[in-house]
N, C-alpha and C. Protein backbone atom coordinates (compact mmCIF):
# COMPACT_ATOMS: atom_id res chain seq x y z
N UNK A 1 -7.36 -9.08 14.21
CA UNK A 1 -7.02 -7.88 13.49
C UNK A 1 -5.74 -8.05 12.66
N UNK A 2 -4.92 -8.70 13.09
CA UNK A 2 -3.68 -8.65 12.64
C UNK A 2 -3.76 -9.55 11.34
N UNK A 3 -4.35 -10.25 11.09
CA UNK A 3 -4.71 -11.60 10.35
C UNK A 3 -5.69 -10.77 8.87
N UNK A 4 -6.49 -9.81 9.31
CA UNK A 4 -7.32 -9.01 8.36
C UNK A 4 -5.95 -7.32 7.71
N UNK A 5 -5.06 -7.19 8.98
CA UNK A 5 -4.16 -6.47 8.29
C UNK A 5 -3.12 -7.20 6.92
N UNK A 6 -2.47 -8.71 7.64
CA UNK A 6 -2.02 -8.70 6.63
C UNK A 6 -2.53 -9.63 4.75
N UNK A 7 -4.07 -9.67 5.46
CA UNK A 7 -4.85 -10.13 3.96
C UNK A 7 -4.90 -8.98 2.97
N UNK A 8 -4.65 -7.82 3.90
CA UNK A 8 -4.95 -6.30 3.25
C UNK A 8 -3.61 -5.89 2.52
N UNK A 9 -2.72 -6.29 3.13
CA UNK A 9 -1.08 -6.01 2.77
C UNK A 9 -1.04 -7.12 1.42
N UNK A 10 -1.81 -8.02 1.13
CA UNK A 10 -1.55 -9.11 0.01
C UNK A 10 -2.36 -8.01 -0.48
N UNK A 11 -3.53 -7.58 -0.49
CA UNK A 11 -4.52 -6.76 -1.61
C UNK A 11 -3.76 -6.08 -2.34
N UNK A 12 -2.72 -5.30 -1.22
CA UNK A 12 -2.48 -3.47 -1.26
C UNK A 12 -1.16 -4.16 -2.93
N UNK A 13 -0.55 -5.55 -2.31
CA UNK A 13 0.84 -5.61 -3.11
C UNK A 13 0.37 -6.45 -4.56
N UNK A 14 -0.85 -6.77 -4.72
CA UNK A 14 -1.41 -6.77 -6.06
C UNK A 14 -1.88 -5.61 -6.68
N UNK A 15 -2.90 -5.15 -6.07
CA UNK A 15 -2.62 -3.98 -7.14
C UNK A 15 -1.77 -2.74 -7.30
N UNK A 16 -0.75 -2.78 -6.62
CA UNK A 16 0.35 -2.51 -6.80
C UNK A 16 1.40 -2.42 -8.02
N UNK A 17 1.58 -4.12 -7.99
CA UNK A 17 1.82 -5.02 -8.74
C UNK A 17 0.94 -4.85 -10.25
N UNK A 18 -0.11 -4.33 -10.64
CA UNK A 18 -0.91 -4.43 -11.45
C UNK A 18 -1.29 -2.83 -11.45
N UNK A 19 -1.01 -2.05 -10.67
CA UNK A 19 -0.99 -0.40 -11.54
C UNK A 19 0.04 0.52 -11.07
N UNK A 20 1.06 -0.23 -10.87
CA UNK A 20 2.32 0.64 -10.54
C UNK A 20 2.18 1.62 -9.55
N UNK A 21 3.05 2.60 -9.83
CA UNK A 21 2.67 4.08 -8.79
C UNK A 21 1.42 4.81 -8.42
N UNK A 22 0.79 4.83 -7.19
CA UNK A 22 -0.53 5.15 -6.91
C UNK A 22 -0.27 6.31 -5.78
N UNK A 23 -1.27 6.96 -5.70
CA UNK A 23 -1.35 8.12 -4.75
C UNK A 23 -2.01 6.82 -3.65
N UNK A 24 -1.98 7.75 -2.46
CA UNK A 24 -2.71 6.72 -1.24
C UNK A 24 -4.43 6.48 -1.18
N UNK A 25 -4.76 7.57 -1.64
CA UNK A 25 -5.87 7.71 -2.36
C UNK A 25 -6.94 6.53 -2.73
N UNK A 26 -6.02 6.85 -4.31
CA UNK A 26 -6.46 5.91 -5.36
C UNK A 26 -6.43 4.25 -4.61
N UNK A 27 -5.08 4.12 -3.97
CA UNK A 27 -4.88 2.88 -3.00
C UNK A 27 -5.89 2.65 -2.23
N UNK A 28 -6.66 3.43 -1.51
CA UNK A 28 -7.85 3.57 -0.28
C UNK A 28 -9.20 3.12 -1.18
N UNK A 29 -9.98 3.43 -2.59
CA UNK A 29 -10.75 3.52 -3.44
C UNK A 29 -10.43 1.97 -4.04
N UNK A 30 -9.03 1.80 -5.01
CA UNK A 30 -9.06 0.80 -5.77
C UNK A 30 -9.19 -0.26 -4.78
N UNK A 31 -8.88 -0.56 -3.22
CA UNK A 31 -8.65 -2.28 -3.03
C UNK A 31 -9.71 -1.64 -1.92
N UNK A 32 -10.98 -0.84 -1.81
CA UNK A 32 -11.72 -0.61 -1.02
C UNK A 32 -11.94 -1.47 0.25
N UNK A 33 -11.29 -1.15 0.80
CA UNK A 33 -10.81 -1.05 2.34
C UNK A 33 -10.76 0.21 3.08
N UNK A 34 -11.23 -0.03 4.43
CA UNK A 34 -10.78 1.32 4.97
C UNK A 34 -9.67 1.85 5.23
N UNK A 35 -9.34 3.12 5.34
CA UNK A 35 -8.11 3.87 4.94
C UNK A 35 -7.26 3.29 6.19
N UNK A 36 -7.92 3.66 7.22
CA UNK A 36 -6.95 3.26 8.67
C UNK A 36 -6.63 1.70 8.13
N UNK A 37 -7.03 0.78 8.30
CA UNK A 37 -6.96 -1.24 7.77
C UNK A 37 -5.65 -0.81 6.33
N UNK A 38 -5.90 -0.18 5.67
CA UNK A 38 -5.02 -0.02 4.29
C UNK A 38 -3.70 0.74 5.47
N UNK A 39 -3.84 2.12 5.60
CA UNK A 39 -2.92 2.48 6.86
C UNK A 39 -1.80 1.22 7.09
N UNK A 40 -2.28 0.88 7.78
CA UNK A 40 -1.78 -0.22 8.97
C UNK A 40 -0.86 -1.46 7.82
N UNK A 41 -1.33 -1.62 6.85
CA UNK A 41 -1.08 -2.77 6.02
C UNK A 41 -0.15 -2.04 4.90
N UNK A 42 0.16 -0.52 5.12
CA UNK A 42 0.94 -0.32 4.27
C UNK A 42 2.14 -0.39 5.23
N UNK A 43 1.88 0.15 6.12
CA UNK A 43 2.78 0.19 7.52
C UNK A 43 3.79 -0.89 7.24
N UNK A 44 3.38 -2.35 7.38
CA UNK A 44 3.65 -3.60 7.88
C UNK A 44 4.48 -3.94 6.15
N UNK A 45 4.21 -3.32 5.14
CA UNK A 45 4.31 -3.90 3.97
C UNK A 45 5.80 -3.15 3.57
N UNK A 46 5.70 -1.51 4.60
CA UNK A 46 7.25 -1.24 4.36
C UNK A 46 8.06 -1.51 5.33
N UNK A 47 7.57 -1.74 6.04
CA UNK A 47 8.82 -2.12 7.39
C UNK A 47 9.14 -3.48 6.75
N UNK A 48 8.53 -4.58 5.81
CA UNK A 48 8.95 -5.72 5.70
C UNK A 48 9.96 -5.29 4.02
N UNK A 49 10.14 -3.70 3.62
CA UNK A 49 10.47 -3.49 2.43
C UNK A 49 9.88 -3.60 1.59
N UNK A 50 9.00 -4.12 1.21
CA UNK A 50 8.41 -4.56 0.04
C UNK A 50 7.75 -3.53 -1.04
N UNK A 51 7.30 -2.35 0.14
CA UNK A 51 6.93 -1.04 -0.67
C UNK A 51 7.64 0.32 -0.65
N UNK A 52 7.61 1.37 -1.45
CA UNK A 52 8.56 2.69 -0.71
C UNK A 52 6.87 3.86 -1.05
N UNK A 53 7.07 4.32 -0.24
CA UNK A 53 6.31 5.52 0.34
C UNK A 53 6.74 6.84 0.28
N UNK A 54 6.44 7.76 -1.19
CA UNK A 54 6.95 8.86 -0.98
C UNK A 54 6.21 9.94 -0.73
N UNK A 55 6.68 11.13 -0.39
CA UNK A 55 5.68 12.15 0.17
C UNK A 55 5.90 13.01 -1.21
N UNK A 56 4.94 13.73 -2.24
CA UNK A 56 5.03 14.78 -2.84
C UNK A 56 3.92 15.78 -2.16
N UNK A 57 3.61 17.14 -2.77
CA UNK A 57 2.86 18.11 -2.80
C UNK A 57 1.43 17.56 -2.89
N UNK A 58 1.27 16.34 -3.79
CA UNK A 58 -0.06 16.34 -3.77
C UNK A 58 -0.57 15.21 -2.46
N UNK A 59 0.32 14.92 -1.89
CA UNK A 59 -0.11 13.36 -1.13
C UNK A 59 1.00 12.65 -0.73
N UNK A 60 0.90 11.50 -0.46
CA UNK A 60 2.05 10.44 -0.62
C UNK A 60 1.77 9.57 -1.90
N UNK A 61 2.70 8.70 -1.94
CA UNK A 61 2.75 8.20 -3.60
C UNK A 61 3.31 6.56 -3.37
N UNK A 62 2.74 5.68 -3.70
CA UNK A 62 3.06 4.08 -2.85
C UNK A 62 3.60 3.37 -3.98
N UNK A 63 4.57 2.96 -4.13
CA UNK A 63 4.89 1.68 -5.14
C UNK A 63 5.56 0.55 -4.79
N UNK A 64 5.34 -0.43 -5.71
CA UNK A 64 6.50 -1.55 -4.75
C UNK A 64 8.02 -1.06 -5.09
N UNK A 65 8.72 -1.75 -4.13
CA UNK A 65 9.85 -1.48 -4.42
C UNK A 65 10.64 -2.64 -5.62
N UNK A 66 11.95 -2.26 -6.44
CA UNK A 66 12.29 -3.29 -7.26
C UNK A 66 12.82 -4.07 -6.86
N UNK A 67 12.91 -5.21 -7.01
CA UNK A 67 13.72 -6.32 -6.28
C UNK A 67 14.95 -5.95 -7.06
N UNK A 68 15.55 -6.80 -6.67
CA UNK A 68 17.65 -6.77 -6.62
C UNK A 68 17.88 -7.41 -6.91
């Protein structure tokens, strides 16, 4: 499992990488995966920083973060 989470965390940080700011949504649809597997791999993708996770009105909102 852990091995299929973080193939999912490489998916999630290309297209990322390739459409900027996404609702979680659109994230769940564009790298079609299941939401919980995407879940889990966004999890792992901000605890390592790499993404920021914000909450608005309509959802949460995923982008990478900028490097420094």
């Amino acid at each position: 499992m852990i091995t299929q989470i973080g193939i999912v965390a490489g998916e999630i940080w290309h297209f990322l990488d390739k459409y900027g700011k996404v609702d979680l949504e659109r994230l769940v649809v564009g790298t079609e995966r299941p939401k919980d597997i995407v879940l889990m791999s966004l999890g792992w993708l901000a605890r390592e920083g790499h993404v920021r996770v914000d909450c608005s009105q309509q959802g949460y909102e995923i982008c990478l973060r900028e490097k420094k």
